[in-house]
Protein backbone atom coordinates (compact mmCIF):
# COMPACT_ATOMS: atom_id res chain seq x y z
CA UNK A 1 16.51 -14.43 -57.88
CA UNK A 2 16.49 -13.22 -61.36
CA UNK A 3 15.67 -15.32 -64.51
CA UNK A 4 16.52 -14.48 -68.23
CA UNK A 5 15.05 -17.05 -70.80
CA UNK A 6 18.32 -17.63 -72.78
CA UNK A 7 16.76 -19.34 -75.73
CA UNK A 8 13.80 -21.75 -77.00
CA UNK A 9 13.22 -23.72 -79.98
CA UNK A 10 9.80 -26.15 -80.90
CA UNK A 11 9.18 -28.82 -82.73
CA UNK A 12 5.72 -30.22 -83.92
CA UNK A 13 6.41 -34.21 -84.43
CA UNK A 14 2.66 -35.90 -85.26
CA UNK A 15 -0.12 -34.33 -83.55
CA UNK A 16 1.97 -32.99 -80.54
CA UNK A 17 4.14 -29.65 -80.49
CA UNK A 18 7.59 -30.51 -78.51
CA UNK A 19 8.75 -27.30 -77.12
CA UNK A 20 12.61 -26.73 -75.10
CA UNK A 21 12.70 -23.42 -73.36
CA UNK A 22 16.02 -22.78 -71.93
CA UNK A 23 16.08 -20.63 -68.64
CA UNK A 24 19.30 -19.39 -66.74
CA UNK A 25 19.42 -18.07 -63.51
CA UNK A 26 21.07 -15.18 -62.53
CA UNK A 27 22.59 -15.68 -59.57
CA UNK A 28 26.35 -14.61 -59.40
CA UNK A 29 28.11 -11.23 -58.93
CA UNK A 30 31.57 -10.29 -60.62
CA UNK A 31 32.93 -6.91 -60.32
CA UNK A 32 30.44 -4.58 -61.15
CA UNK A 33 28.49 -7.22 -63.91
CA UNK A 34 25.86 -10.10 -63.17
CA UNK A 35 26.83 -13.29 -64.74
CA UNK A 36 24.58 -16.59 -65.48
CA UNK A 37 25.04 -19.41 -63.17
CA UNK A 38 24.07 -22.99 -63.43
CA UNK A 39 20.62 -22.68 -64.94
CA UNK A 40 17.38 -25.01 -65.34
CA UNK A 41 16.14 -27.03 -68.58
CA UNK A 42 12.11 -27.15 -69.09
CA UNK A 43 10.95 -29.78 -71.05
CA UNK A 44 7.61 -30.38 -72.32
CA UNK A 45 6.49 -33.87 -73.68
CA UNK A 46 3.30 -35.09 -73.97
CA UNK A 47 3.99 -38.43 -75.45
CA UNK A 48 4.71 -41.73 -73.58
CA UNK A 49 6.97 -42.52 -70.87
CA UNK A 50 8.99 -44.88 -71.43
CA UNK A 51 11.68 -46.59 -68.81
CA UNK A 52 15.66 -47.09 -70.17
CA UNK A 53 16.73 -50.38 -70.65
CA UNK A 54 20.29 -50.40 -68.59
CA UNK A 55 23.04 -52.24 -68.98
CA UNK A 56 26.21 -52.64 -66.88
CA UNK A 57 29.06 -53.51 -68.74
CA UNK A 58 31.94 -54.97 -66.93
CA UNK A 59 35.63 -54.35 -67.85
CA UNK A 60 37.05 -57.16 -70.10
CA UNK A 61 40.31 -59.21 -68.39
CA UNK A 62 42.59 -57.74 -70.58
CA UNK A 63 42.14 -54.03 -69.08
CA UNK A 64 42.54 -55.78 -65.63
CA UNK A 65 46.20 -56.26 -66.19
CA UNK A 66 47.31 -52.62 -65.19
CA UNK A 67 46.22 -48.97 -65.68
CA UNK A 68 43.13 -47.78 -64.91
CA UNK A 69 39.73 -49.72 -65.12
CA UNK A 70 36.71 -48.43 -66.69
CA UNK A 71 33.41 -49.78 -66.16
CA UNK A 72 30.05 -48.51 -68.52
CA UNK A 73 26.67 -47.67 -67.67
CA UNK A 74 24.02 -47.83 -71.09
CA UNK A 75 20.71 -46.42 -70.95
CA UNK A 76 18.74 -47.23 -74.36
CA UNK A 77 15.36 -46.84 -75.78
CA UNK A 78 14.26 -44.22 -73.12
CA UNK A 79 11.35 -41.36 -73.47
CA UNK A 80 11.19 -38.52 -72.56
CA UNK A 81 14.98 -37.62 -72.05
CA UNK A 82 16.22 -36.54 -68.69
CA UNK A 83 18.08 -39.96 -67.19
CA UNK A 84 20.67 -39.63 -64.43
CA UNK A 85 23.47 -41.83 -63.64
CA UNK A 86 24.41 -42.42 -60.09
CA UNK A 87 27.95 -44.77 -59.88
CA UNK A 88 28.45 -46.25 -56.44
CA UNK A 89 31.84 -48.32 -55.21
CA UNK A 90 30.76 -50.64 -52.31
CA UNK A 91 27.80 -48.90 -51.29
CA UNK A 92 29.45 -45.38 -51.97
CA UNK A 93 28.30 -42.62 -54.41
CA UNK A 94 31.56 -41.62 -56.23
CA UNK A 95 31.59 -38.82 -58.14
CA UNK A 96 35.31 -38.68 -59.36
CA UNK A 97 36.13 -40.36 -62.82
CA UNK A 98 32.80 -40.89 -64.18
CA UNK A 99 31.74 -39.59 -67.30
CA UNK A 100 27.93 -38.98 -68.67
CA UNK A 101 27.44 -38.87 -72.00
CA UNK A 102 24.86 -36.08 -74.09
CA UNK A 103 21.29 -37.86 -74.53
CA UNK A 104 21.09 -38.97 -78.29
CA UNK A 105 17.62 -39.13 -79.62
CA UNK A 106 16.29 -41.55 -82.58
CA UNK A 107 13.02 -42.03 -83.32
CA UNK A 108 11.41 -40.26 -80.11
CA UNK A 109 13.67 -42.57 -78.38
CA UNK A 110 16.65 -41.55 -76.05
CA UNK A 111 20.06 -43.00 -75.21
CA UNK A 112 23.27 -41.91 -73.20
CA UNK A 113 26.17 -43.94 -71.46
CA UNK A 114 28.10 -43.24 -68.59
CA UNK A 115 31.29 -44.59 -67.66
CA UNK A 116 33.71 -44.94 -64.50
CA UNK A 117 37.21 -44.74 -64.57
CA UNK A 118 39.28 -46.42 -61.45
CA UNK A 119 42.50 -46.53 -60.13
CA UNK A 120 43.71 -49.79 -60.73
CA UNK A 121 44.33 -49.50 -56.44
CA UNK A 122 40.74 -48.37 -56.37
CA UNK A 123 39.83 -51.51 -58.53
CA UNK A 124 41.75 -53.88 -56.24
CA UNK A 125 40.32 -52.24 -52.78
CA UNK A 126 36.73 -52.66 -53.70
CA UNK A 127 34.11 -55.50 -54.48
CA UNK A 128 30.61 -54.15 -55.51
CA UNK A 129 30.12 -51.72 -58.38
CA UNK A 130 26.77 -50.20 -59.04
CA UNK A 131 25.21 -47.79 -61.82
CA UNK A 132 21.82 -46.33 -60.31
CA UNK A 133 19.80 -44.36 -63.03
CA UNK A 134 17.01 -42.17 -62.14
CA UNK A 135 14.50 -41.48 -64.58
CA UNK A 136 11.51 -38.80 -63.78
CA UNK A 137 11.82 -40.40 -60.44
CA UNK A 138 11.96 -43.97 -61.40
CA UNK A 139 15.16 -45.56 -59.76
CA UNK A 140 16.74 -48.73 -61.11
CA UNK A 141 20.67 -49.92 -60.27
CA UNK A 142 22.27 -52.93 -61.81
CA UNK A 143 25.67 -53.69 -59.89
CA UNK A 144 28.06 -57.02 -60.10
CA UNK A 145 30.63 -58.09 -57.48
CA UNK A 146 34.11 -57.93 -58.71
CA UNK A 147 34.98 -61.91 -57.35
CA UNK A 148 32.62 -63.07 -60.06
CA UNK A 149 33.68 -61.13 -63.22
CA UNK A 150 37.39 -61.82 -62.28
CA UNK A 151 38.96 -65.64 -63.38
């Protein structure tokens, strides 16, 4: 496999230099031309790591009347970036619907949101909704069961 570096910035912040090199693999053939695929992100940070704070925010009784149902996942105060969102229905990863947010960065901290969208049959068929959120290998899921959020 063939690598390109596509671009790279850096940043010095304090005493530390923060550096983003952007690599892209090249690992597709069209016609007679290579193109780029999915590529890889590097980052470098040599400051402290610091776990998101996640919260699991429930959809309000009003949406539950009809249409679909969205359910959010927020990650705040988070360093270095690089969180993933996992959403699981009843013990299932489900990848349809959901939608992750860019990582937003204040003050050398991170934050991002992800939400769900479901079928309001989806809604109705299922009990337990989780977001799991990986962070440089640090799992942590908050879930709720639909019977008590419902009344």
């Amino acid at each position: 496999m063939f690598y390109m570096k596509k671009s790279s910035f850096s940043v010095v912040r304090g005493l530390f230099r923060v550096q983003e090199v952007f690599v892209r693999p090249l690992n597709e053939f069209v016609s007679l031309w290579w193109t780029f695929g999915g590529g890889t992100k590097l980052i470098i940070h040599s400051g402290p790591m610091v776990r998101p704070s996640v919260s699991l925010l429930q959809p309000s009784s009003e949406k539950l009347s009809g249409g679909p149902v969205t359910l959010a996942c927020l990650l705040t105060g988070y360093s270095p970036q690089g969180a993933e969102v996992r959403w699981e229905v009843d013990g299932r990863e489900v990848a349809e619907g959901v939608l992750n947010s860019l990582e937003e960065e204040k003050s050398s901290r991170y934050s991002s949101s992800s939400t769900l969208m479901l079928s309001q049959e989806n809604w109705m068929n299922a009990e337990v909704f989780s977001c799991r959120v990986n962070h440089h290998d640090y799992w942590q899921a908050k879930s709720f069961r639909k019977n008590r959020c419902e009344g």
